[in-house]
Protein backbone atom coordinates (compact mmCIF):
# COMPACT_ATOMS: atom_id res chain seq x y z
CA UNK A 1 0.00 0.00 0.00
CA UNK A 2 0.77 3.58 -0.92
CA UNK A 3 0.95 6.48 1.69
CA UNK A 4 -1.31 9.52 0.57
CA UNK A 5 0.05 12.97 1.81
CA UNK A 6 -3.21 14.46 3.87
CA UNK A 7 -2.66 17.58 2.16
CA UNK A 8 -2.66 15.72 -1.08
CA UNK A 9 -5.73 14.10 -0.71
CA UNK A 10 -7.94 17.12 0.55
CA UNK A 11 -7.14 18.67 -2.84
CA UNK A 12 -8.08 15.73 -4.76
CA UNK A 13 -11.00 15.76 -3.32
CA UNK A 14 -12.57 19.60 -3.48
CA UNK A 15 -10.39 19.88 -7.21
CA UNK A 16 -12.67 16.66 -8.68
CA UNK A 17 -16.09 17.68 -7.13
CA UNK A 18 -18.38 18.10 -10.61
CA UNK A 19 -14.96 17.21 -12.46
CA UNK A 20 -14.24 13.42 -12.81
CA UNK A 21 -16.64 11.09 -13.51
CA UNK A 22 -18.68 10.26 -10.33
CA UNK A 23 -17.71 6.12 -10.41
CA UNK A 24 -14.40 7.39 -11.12
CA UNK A 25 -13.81 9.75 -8.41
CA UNK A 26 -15.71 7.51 -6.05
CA UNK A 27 -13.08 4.39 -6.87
CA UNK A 28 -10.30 7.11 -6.66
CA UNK A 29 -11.19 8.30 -3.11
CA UNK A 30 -11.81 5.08 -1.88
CA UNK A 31 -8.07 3.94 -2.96
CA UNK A 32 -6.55 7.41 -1.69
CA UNK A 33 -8.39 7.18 1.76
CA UNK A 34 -7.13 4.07 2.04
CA UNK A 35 -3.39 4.94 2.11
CA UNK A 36 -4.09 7.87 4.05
CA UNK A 37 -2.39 7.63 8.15
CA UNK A 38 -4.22 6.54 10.37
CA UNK A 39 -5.03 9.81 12.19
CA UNK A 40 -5.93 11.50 8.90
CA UNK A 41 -8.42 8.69 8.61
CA UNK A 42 -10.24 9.11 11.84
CA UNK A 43 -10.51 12.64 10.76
CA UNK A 44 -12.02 12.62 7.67
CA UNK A 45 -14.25 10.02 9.26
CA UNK A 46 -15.12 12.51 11.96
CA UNK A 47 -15.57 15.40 9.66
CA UNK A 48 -18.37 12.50 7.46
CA UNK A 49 -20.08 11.76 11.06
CA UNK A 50 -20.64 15.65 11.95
CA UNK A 51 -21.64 15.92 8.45
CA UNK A 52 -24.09 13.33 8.61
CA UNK A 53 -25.65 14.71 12.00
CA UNK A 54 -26.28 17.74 9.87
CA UNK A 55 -28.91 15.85 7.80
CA UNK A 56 -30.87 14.67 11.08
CA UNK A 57 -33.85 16.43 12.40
CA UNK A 58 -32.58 19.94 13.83
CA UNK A 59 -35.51 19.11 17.10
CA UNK A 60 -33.06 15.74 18.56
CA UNK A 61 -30.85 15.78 21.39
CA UNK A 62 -27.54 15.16 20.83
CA UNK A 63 -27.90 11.61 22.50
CA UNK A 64 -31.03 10.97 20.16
CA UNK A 65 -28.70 11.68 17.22
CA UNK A 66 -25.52 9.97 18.22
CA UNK A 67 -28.21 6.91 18.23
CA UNK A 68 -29.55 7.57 14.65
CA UNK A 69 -26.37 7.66 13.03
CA UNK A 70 -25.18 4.36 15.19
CA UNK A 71 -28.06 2.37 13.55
CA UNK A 72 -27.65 4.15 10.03
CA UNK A 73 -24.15 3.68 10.25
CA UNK A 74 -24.78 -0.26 10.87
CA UNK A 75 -27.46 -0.89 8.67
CA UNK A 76 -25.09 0.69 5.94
CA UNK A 77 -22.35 -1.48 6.94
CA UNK A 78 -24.29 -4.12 6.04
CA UNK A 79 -25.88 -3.35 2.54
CA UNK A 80 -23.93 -2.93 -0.46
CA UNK A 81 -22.23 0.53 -0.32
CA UNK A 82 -23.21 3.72 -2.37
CA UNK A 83 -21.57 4.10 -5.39
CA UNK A 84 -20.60 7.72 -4.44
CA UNK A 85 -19.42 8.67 -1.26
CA UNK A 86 -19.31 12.51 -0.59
CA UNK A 87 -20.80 14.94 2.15
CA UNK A 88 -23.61 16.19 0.01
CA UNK A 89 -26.39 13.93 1.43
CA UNK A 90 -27.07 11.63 4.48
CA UNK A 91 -25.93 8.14 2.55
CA UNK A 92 -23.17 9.97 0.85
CA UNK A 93 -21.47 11.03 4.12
CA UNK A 94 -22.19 7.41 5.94
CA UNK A 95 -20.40 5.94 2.70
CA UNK A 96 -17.45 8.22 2.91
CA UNK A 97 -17.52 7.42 7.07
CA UNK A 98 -17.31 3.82 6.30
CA UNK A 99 -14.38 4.22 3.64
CA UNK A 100 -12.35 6.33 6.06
CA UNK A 101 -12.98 3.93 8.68
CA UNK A 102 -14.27 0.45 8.17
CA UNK A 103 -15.83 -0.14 11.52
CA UNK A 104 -19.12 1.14 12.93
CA UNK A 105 -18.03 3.35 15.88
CA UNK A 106 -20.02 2.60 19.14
CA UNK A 107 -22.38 4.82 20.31
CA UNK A 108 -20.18 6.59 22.82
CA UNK A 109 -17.25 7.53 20.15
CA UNK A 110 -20.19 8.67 17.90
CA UNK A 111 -21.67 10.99 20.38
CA UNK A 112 -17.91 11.76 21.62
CA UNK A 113 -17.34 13.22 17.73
CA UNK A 114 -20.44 15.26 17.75
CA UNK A 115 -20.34 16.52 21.17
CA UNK A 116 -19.23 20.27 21.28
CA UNK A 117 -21.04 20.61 17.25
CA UNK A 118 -23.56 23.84 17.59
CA UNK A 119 -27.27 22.58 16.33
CA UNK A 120 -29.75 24.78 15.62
CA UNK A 121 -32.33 23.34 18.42
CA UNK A 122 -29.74 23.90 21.21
């Protein structure tokens, strides 16, 4: 495996938004998150989770949301993965979480990532 410079990767990914192909951009990110560090990985997966959140009801508590994305998060993890990962829509950003990260994060980390996040209900 290859190691992606962070740096790199981040403008891969805003310079091929509406550019590439989407199949093609979604294979490319998939290979580049890959060989990203660790660290970098976590965070992009963080930055996909708090994304995500976004997409929730603006009315739920922040434990009622951490919950939400624990069993979206899953029941992607099971199906078949969107084609096209990106932060655009609720499935896109639980793809993208799941390619950063392959594991489901418990429901502690996941409320953990979006604590300290401003919603508009609070």
């Amino acid at each position: 495996m290859h190691a992606v410079d962070p740096a790199m990767f981040v403008t891969f990914e805003r310079e091929t938004l509406g550019v590439l192909d989407p199949m093609l951009r979604s294979w490319a990110l998939q290979v580049m998150l890959s060989g990203l560090p660790y660290e970098a990985r976590q965070a992009h997966r963080d930055r996909a989770l708090r994304a995500a959140a976004g997409f929730l009801p603006a009315d739920l508590s922040l434990t009622e949301r951490a919950r939400q994305l624990h069993a979206a998060l899953s029941a992607a993890r099971r199906r078949t993965r969107p084609a096209h990962p990106d932060l655009n829509s609720l499935e896109g950003c639980l793809a993208y979480a799941l390619l950063a990260r392959d594991t489901v994060p418990k429901w502690r980390q996941l409320f953990n990532v979006l604590e300290g996040m401003q919603f508009p209900c609070m």
